[in-house]
PDB file of N, CA and C in Angstrom:
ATOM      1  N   UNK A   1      98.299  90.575  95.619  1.00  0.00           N
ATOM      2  CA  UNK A   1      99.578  90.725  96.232  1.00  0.00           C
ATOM      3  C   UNK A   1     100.168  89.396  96.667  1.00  0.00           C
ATOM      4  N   UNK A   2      99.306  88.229  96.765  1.00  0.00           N
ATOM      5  CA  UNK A   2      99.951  86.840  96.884  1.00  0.00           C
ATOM      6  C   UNK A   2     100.511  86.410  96.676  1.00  0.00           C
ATOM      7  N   UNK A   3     100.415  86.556  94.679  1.00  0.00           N
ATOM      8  CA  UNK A   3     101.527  86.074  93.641  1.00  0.00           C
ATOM      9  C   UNK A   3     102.696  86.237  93.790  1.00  0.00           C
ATOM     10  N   UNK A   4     103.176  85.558  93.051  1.00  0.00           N
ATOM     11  CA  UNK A   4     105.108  85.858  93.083  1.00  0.00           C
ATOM     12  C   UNK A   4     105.481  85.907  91.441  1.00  0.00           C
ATOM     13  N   UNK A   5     104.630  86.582  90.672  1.00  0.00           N
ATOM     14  CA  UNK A   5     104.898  86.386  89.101  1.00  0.00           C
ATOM     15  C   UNK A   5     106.600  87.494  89.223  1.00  0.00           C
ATOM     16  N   UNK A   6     107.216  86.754  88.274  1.00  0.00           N
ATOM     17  CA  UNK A   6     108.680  87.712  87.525  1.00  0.00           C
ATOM     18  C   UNK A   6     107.903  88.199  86.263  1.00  0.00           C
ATOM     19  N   UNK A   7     108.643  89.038  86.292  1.00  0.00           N
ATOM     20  CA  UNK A   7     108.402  90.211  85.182  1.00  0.00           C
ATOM     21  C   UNK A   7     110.149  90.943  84.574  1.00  0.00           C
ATOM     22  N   UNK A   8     110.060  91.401  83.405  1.00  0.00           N
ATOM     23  CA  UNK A   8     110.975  91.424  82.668  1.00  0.00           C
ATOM     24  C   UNK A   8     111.228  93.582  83.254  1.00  0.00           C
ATOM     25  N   UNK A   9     112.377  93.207  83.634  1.00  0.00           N
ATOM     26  CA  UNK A   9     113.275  94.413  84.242  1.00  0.00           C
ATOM     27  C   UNK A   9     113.185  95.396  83.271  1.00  0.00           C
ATOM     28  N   UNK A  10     113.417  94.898  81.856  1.00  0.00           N
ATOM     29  CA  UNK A  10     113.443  96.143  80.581  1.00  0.00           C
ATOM     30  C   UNK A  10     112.499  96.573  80.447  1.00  0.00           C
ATOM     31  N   UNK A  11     111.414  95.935  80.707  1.00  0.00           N
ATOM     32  CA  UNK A  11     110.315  97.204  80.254  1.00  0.00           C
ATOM     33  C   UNK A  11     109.663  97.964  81.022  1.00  0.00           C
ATOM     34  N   UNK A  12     111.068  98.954  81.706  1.00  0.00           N
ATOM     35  CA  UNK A  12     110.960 100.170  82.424  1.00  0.00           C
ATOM     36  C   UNK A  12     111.586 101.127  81.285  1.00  0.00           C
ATOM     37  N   UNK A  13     110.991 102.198  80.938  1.00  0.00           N
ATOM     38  CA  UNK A  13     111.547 103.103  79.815  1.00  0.00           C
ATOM     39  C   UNK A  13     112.447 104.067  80.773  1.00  0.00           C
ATOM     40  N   UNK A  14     111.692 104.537  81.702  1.00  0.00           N
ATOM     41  CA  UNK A  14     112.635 105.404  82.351  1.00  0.00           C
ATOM     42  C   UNK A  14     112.214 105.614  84.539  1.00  0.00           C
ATOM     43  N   UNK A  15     113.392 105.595  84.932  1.00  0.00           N
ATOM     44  CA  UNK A  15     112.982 104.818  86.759  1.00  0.00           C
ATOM     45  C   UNK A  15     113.440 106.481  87.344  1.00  0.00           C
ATOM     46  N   UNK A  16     112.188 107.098  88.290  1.00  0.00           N
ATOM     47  CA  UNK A  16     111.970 107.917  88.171  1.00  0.00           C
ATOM     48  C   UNK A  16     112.452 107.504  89.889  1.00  0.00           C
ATOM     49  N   UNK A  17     111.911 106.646  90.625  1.00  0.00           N
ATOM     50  CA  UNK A  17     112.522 106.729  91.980  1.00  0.00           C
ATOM     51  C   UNK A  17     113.029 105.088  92.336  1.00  0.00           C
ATOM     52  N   UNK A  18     114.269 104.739  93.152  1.00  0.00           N
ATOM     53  CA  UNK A  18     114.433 103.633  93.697  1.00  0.00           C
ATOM     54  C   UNK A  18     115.024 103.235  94.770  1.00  0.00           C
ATOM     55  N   UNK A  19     114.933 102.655  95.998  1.00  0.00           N
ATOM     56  CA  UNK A  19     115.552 102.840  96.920  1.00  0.00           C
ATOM     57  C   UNK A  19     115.742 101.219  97.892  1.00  0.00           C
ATOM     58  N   UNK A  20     115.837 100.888  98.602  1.00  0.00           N
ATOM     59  CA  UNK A  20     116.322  99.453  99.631  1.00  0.00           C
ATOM     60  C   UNK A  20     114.805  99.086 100.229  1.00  0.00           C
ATOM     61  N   UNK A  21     114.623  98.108 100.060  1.00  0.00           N
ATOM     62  CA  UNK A  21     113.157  97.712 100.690  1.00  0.00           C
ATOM     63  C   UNK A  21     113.203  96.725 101.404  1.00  0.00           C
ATOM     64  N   UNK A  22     112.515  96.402 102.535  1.00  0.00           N
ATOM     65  CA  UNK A  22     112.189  95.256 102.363  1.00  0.00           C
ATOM     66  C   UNK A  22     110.485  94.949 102.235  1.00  0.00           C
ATOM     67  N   UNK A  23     110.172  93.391 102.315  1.00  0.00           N
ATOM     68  CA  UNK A  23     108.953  93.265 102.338  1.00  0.00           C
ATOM     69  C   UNK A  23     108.266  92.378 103.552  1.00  0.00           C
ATOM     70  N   UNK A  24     107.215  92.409 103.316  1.00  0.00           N
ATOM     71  CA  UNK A  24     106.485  91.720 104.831  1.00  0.00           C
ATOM     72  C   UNK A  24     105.277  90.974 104.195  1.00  0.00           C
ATOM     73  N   UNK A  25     104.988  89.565 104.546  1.00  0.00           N
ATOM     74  CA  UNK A  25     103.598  88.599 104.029  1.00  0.00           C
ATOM     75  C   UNK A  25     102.806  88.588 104.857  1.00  0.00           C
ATOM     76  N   UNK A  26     101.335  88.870 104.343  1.00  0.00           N
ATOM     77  CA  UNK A  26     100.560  88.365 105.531  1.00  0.00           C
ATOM     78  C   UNK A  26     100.229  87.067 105.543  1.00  0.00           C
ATOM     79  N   UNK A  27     100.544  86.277 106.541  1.00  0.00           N
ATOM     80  CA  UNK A  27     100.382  84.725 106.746  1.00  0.00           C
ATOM     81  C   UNK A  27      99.335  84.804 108.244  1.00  0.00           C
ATOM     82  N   UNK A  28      98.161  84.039 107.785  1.00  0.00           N
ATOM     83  CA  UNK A  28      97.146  83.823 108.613  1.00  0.00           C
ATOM     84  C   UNK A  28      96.675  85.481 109.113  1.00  0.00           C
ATOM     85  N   UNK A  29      96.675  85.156 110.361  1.00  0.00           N
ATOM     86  CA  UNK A  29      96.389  86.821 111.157  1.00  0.00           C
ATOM     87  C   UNK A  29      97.139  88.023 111.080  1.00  0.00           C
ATOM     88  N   UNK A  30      98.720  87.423 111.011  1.00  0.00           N
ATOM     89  CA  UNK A  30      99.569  88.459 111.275  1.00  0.00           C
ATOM     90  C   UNK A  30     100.452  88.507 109.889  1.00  0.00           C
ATOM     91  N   UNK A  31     101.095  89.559 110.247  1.00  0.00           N
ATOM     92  CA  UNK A  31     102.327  90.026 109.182  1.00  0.00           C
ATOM     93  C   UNK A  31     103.626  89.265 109.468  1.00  0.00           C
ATOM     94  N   UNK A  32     104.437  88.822 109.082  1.00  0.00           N
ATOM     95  CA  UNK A  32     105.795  87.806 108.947  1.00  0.00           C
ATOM     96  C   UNK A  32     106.566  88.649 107.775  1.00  0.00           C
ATOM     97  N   UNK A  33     107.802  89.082 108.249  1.00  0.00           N
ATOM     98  CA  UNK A  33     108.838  89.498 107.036  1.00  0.00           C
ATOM     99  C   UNK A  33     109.710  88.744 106.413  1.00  0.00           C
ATOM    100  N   UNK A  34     110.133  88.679 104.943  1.00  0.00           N
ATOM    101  CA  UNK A  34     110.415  88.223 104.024  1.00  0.00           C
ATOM    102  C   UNK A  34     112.046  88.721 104.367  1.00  0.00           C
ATOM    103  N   UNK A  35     112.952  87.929 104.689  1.00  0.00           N
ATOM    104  CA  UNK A  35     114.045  87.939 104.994  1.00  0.00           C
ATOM    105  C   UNK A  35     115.128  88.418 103.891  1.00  0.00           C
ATOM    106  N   UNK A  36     114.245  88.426 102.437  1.00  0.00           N
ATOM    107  CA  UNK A  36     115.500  88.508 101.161  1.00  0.00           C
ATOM    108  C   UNK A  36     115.395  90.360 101.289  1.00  0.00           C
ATOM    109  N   UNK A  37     116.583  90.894 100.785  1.00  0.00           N
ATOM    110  CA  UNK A  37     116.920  92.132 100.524  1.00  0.00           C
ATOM    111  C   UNK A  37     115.957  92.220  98.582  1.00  0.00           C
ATOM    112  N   UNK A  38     115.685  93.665  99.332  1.00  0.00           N
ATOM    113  CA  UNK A  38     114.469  94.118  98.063  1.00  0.00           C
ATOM    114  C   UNK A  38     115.002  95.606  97.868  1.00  0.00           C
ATOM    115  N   UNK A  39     113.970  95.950  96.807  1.00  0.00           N
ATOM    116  CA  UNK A  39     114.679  97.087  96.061  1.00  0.00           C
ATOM    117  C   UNK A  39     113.216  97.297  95.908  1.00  0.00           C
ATOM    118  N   UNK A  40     112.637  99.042  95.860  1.00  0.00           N
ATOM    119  CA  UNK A  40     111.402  99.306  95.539  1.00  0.00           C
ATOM    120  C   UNK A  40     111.784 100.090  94.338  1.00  0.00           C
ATOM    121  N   UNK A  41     111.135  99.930  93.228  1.00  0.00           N
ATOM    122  CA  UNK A  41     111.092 100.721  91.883  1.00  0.00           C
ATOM    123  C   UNK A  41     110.270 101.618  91.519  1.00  0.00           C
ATOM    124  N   UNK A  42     110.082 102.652  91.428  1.00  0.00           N
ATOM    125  CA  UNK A  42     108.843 103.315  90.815  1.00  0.00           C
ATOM    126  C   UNK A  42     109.537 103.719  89.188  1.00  0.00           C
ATOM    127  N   UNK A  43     108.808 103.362  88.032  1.00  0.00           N
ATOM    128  CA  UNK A  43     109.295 104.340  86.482  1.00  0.00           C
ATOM    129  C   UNK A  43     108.232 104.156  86.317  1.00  0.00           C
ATOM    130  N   UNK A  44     108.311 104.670  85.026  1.00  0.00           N
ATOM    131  CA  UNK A  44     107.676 104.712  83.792  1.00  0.00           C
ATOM    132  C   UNK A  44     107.779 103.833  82.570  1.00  0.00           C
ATOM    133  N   UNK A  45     106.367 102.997  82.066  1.00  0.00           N
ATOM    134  CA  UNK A  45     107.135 101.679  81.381  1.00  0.00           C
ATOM    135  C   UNK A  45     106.867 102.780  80.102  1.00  0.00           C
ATOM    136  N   UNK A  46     106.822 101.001  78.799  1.00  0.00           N
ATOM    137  CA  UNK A  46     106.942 101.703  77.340  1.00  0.00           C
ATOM    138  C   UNK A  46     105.356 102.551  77.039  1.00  0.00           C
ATOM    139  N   UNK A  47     104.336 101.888  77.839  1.00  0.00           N
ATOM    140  CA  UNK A  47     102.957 102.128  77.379  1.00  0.00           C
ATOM    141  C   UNK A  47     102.819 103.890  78.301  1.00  0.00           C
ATOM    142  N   UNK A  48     103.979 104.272  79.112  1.00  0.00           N
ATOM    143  CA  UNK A  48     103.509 105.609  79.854  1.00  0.00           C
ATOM    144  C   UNK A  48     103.129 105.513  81.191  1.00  0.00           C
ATOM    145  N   UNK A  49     102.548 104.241  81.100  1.00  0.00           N
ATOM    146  CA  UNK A  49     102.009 104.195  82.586  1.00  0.00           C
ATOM    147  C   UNK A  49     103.068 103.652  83.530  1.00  0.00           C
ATOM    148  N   UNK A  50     102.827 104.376  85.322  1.00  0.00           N
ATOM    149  CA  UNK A  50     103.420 104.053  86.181  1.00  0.00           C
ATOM    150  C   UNK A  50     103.727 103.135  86.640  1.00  0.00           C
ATOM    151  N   UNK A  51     104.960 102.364  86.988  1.00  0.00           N
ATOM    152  CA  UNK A  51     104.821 101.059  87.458  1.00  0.00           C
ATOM    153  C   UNK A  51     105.602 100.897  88.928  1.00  0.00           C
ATOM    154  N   UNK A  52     104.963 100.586  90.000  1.00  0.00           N
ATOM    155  CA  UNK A  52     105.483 100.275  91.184  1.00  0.00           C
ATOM    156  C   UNK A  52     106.173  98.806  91.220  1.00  0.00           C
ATOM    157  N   UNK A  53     107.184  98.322  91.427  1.00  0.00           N
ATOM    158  CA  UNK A  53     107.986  97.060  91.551  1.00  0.00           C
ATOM    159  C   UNK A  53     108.949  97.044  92.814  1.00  0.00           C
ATOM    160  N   UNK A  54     108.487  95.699  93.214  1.00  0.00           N
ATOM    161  CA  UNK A  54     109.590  95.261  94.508  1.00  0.00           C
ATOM    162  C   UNK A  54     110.817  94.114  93.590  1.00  0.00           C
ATOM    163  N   UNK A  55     111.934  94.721  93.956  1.00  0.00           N
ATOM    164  CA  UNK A  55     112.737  94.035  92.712  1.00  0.00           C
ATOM    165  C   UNK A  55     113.895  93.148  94.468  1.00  0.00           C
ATOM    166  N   UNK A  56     113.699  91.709  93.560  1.00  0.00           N
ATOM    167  CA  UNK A  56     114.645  90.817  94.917  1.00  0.00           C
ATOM    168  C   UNK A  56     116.182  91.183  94.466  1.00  0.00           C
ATOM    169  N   UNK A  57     117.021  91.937  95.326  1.00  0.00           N
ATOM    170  CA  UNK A  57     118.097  92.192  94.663  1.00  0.00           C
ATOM    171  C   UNK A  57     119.689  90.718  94.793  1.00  0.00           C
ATOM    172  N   UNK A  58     119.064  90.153  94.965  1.00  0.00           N
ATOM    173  CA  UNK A  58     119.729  88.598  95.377  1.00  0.00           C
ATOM    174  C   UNK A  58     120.009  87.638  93.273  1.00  0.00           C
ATOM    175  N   UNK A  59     118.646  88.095  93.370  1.00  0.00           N
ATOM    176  CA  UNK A  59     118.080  87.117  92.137  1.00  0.00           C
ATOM    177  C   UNK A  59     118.138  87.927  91.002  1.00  0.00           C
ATOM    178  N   UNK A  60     117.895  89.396  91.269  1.00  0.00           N
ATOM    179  CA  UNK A  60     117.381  90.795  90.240  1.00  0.00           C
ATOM    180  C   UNK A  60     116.586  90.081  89.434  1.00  0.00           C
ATOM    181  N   UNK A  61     115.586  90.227  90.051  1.00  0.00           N
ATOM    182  CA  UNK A  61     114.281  89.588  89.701  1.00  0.00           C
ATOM    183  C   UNK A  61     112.891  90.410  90.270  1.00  0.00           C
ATOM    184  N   UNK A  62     112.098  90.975  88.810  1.00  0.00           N
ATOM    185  CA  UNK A  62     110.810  91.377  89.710  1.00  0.00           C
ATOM    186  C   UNK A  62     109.442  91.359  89.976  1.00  0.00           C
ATOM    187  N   UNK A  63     109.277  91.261  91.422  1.00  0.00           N
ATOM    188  CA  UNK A  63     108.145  90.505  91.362  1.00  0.00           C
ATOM    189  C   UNK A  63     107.099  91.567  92.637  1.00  0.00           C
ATOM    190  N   UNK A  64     105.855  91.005  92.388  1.00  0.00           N
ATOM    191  CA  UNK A  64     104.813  91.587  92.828  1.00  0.00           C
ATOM    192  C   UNK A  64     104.510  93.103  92.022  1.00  0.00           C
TER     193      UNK A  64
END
């Protein structure tokens, strides 16, 4: 959950739920929130399987 890899938006075949997120890092002991506006994704990619995505809606970019 550290990473910050982007990943390509299209290969969602079909987005089954999505709604306003935000997110929160854990830094050292505690939790610290991530100030950018997020988007949580749940679909279905091309391979079938489920895919959970926090999408930055600033950048529309998705990551984690």
């Amino acid at each position: 959950m550290g990473s910050s890899s982007t990943v390509d938006i299209s290969a969602m075949q079909e987005i089954m739920l999505e709604f306003r997120a935000g997110k929160m890092v854990f830094v050292g002991k505690k939790f610290v929130h991530d100030s950018r506006k997020g988007l949580v994704r749940i679909g279905r990619g091309d391979e079938g399987l489920l895919h959970f995505q926090w999408l930055d809606r600033n950048l529309n970019a998705v990551e984690d």
